[in-house]
N, C-alpha and C. Protein backbone atom coordinates (compact mmCIF):
# COMPACT_ATOMS: atom_id res chain seq x y z
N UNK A 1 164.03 45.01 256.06
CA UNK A 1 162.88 44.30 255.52
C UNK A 1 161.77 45.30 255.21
N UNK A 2 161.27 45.25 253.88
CA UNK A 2 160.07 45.81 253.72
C UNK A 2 158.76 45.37 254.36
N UNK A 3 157.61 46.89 254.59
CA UNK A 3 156.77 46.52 255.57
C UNK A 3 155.88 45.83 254.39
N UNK A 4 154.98 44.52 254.18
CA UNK A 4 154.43 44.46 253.20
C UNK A 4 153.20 44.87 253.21
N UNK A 5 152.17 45.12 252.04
CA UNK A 5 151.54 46.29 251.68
C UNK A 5 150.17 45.50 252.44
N UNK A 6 149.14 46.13 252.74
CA UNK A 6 147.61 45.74 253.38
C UNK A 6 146.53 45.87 251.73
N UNK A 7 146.41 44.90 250.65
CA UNK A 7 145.00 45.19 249.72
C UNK A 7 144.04 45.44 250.41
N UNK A 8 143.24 46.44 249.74
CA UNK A 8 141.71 46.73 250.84
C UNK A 8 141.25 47.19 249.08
N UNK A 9 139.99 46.13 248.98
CA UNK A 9 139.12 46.38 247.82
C UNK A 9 137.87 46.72 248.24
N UNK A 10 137.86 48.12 247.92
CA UNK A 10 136.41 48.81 248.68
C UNK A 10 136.14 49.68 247.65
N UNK A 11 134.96 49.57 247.86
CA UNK A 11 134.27 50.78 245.71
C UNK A 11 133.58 52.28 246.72
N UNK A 12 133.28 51.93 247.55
CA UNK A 12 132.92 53.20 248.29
C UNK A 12 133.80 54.16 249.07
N UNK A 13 134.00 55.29 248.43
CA UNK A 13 135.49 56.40 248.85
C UNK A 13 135.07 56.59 250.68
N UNK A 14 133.75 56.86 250.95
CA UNK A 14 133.68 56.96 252.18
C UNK A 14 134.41 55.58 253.47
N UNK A 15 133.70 54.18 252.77
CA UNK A 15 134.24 53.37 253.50
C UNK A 15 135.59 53.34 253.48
N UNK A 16 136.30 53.34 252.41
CA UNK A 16 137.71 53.67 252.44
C UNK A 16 138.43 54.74 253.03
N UNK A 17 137.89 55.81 252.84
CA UNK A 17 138.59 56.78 254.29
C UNK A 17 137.98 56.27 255.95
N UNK A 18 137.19 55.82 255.76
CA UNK A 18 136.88 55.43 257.16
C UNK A 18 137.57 53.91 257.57
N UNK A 19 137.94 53.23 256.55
CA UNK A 19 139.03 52.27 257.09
C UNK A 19 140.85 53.25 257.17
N UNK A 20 141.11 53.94 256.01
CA UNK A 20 142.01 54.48 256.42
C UNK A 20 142.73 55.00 257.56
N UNK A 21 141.62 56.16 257.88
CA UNK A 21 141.68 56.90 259.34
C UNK A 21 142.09 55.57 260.42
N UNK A 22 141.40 54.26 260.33
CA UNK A 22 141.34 53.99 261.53
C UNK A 22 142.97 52.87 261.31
N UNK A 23 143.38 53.07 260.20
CA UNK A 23 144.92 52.45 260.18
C UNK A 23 145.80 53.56 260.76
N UNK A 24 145.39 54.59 260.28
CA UNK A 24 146.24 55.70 260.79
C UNK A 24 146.25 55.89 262.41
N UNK A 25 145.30 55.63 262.71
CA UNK A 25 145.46 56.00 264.58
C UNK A 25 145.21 54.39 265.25
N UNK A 26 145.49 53.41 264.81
CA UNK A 26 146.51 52.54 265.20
C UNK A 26 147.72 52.40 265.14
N UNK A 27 148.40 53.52 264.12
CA UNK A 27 149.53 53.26 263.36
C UNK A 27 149.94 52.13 263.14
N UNK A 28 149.34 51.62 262.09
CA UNK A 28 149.78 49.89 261.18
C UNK A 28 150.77 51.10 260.25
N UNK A 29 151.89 50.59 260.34
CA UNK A 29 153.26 51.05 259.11
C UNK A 29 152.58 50.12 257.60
N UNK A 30 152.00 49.40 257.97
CA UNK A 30 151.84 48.56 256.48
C UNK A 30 151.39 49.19 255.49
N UNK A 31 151.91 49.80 254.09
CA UNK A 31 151.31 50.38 252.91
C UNK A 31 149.84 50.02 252.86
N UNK A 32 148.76 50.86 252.68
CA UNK A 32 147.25 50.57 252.15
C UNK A 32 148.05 50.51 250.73
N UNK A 33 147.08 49.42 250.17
CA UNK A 33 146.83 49.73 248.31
C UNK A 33 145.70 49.54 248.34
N UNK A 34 144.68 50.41 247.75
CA UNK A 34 143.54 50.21 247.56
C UNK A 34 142.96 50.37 246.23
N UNK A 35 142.10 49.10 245.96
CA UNK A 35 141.42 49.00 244.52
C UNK A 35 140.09 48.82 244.64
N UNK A 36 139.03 49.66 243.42
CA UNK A 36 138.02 49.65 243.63
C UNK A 36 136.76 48.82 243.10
N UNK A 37 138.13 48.08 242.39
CA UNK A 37 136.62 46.84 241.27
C UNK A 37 138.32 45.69 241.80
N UNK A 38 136.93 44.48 241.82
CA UNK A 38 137.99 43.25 241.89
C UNK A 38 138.79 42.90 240.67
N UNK A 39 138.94 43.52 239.66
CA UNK A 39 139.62 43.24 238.24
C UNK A 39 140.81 44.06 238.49
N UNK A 40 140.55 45.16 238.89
CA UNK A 40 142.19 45.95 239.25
C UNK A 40 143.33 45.41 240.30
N UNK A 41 142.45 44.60 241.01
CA UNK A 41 143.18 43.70 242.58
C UNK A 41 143.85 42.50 242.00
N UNK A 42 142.85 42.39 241.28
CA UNK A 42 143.54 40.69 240.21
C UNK A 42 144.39 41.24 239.64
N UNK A 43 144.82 42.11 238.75
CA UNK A 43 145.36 42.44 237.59
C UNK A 43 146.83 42.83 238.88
N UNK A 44 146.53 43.12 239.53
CA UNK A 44 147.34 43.62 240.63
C UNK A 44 148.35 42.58 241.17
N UNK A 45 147.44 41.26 241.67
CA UNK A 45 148.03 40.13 242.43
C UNK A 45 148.82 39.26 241.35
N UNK A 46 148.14 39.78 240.16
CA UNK A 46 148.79 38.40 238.74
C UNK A 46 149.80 39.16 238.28
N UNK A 47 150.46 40.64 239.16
CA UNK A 47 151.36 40.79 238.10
C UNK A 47 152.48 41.92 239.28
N UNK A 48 151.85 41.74 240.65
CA UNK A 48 153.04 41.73 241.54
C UNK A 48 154.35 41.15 241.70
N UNK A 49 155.40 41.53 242.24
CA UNK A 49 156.51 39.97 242.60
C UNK A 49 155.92 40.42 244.50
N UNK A 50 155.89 41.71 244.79
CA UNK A 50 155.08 42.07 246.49
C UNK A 50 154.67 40.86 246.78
N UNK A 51 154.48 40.43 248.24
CA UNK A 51 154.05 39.94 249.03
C UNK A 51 153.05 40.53 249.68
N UNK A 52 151.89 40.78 249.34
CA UNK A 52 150.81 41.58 250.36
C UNK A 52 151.12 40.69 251.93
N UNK A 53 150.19 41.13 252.96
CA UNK A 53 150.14 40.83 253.82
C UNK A 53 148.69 40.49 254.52
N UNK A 54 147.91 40.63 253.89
CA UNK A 54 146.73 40.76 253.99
C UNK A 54 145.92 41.37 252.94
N UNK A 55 144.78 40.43 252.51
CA UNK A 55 143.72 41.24 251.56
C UNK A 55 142.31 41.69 252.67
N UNK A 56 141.96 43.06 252.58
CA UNK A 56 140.26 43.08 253.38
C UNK A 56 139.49 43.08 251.93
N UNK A 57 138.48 42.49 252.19
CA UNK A 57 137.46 42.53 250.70
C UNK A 57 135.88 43.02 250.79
N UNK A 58 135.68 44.16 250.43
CA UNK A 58 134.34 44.37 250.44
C UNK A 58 133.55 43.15 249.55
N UNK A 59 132.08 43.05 249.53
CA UNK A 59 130.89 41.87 248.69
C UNK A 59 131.21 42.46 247.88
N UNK A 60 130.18 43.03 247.79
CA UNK A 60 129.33 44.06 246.69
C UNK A 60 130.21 45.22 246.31
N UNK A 61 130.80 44.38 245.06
CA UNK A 61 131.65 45.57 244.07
C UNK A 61 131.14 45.44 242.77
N UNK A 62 131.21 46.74 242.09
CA UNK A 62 130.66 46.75 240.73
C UNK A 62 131.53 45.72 239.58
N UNK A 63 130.78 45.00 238.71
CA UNK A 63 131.51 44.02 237.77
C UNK A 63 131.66 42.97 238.27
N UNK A 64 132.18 42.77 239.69
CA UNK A 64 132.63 41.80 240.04
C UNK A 64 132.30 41.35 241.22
N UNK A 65 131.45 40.32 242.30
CA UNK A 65 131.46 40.79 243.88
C UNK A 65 132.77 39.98 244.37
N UNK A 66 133.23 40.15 245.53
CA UNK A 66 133.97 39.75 246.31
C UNK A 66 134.40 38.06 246.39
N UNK A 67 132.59 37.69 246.03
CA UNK A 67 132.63 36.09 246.41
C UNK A 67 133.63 36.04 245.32
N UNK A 68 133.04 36.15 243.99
CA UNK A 68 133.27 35.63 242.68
C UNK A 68 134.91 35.98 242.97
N UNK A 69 135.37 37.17 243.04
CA UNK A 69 137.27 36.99 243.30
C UNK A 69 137.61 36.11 244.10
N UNK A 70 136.96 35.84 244.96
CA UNK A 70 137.76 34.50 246.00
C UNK A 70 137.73 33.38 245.27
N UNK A 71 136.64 33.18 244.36
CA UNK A 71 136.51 31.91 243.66
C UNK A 71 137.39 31.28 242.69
N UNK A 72 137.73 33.04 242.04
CA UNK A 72 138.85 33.11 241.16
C UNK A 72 140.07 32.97 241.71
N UNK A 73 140.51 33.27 242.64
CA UNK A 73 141.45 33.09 243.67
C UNK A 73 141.87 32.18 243.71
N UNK A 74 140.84 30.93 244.38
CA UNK A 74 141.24 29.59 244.82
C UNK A 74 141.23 29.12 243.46
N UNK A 75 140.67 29.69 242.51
CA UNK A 75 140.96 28.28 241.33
C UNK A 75 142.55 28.48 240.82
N UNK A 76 143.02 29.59 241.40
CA UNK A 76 144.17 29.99 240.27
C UNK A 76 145.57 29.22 241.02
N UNK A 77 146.20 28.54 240.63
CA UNK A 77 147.37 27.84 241.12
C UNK A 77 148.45 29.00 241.75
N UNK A 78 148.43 29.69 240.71
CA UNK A 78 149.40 31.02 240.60
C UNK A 78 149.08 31.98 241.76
N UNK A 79 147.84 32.37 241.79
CA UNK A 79 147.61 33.07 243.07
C UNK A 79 147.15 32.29 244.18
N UNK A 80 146.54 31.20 244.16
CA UNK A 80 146.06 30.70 245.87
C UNK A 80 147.90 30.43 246.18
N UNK A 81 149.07 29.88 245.45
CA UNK A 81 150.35 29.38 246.07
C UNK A 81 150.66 30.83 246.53
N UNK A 82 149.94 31.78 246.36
CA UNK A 82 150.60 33.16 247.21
C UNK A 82 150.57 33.65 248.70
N UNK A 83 149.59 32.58 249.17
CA UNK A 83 148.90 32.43 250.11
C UNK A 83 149.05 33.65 251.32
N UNK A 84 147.99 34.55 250.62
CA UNK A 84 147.81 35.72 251.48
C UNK A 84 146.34 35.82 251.66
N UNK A 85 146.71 35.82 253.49
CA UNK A 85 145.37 35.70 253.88
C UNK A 85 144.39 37.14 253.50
N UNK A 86 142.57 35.77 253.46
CA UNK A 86 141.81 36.76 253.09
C UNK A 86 140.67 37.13 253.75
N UNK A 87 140.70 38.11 254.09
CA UNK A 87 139.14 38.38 255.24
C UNK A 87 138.12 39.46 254.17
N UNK A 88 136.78 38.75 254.49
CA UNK A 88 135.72 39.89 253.75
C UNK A 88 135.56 40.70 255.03
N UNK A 89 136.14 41.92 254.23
CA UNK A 89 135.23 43.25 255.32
C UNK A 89 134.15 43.74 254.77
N UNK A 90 132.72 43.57 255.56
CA UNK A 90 131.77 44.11 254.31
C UNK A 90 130.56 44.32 255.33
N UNK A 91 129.36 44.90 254.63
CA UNK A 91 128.20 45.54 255.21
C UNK A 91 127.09 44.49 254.74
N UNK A 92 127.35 43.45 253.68
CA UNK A 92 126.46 42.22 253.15
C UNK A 92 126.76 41.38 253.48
N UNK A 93 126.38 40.41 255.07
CA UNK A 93 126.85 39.30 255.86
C UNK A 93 125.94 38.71 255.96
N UNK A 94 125.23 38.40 254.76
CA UNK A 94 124.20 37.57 255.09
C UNK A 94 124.92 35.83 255.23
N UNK A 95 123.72 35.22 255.35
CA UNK A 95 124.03 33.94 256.55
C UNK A 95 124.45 32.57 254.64
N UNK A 96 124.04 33.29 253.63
CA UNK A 96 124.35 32.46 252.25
C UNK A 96 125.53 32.67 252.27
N UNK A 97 126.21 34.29 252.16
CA UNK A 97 127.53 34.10 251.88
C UNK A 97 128.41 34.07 253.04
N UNK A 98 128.33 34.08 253.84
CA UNK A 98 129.18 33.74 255.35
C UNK A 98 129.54 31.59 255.28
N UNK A 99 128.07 31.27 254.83
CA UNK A 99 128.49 29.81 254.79
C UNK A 99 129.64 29.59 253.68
N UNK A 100 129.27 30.19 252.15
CA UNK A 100 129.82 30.01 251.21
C UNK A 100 131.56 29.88 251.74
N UNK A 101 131.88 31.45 251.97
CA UNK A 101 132.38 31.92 251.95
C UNK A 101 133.85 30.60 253.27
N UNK A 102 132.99 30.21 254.07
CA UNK A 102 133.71 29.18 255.06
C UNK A 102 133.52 27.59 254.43
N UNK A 103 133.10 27.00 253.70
CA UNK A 103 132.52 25.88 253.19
C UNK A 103 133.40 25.30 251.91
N UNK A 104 133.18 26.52 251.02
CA UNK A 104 133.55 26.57 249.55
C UNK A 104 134.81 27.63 249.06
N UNK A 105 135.15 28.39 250.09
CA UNK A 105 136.48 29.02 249.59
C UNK A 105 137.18 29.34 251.18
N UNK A 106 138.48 29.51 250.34
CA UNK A 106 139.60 29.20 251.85
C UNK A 106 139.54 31.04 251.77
N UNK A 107 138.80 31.56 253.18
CA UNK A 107 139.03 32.90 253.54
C UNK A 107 139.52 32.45 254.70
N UNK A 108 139.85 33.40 255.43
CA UNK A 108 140.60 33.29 256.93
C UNK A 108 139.81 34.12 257.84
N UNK A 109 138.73 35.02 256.87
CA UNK A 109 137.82 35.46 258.33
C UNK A 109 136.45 36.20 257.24
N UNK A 110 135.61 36.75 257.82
CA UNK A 110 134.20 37.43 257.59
C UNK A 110 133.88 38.07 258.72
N UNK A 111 133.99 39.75 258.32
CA UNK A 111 133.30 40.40 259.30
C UNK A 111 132.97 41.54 258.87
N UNK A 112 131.52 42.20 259.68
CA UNK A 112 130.50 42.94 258.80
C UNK A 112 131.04 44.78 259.24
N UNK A 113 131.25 44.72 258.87
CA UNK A 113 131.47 46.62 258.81
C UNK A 113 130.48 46.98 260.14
N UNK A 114 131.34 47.88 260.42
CA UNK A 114 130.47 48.72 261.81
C UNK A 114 130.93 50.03 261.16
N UNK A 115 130.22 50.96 261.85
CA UNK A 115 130.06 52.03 261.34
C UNK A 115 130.42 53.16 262.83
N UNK A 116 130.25 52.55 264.05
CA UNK A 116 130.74 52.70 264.86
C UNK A 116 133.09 52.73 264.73
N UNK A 117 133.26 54.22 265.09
CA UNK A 117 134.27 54.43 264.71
C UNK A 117 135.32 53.37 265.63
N UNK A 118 135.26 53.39 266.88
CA UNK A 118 136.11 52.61 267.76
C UNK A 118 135.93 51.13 267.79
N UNK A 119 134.69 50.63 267.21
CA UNK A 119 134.54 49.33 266.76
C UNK A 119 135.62 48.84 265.65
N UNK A 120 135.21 49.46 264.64
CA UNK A 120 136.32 49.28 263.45
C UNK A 120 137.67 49.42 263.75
N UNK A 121 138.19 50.16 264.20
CA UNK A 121 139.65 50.07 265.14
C UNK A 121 139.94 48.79 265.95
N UNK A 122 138.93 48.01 266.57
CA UNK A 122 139.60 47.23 267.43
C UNK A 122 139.06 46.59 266.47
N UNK A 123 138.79 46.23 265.04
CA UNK A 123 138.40 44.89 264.55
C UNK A 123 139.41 44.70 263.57
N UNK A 124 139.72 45.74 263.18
CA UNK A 124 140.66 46.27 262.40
C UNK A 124 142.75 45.54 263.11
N UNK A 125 142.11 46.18 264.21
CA UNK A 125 143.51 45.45 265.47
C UNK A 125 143.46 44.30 265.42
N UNK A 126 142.52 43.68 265.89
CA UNK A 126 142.49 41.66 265.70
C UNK A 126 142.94 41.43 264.93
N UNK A 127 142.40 41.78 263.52
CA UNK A 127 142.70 41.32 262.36
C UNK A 127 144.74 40.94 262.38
N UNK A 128 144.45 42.01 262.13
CA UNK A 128 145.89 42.36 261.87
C UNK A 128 147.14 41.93 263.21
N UNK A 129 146.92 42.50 263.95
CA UNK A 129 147.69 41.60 265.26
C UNK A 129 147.53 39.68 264.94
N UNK A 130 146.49 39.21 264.85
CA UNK A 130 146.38 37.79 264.42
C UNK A 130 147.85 37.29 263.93
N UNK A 131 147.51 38.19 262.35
CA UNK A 131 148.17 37.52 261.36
C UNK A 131 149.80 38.13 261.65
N UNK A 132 149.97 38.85 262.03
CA UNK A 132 151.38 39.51 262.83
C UNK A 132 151.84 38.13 263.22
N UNK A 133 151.19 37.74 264.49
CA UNK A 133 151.44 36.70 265.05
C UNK A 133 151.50 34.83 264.52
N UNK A 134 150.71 35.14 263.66
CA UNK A 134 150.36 33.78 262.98
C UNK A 134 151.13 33.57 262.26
N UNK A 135 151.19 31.97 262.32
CA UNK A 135 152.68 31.47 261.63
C UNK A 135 152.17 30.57 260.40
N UNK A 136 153.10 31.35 259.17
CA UNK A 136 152.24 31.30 257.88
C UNK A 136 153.48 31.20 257.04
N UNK A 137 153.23 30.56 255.69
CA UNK A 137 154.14 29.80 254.56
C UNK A 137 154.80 31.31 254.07
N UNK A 138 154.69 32.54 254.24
CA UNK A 138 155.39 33.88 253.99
C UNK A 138 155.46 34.99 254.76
């Protein structure tokens, strides 16, 4: 069985090596793919046959923010029936889009970037141990 791949849409190279590193010394086997505008992630998910395993989603991406792809997400028949869970990883948690984000679109989690290195590792672990465990339509 293939390990299936982890999307992580992050526009900042720093936050992205600093989520990297901390896949690497958990050792998650799961492929990173990482895209840096939400149009390359779409273009990505609409034209995979992959099974991701998880999307992390930064807000605030250029062209596009985060909300607006989830929105696009759930409207799309084609991609919400893909049903891969979606958590915002992000540094913009304000209390508008945290409601939105639980209210008005099906995410599976929201949580704000730490910058603290061993924080992100064990948030990084939840995450992912969760959905390991969680019993889901793929």
């Amino acid at each position: 069985m293939t390990t299936r791949p982890i999307i992580l849409i992050e526009d900042d190279i720093d936050d992205k090596k600093f989520l990297e590193e901390a896949f690497i010394e958990l050792s998650i086997k799961n492929p990173l793919l990482w895209f840096d505008t939400c149009k390359a992630a779409k273009n990505f998910l609409k034209s995979t046959t992959d099974q991701p395993f998880i999307i992390f989603c930064d807000i605030n991406l250029p062209g596009q923010s985060g909300i607006e792809l989830k929105r696009e997400i759930d409207a799309s028949e084609e991609l919400r029936e893909k049903t891969i869970p979606f958590v915002f990883y992000t540094t913009t948690a304000n209390q508008d889009y945290i409601k939105e984000a639980y209210t008005k679109l099906t995410v599976q989690g929201f949580f704000q970037k730490s910058h603290d290195f061993e924080q992100t590792k064990k948030d990084i672990q939840l995450i992912v141990e969760y959905w390991k465990r969680c019993l889901h339509p793929n």
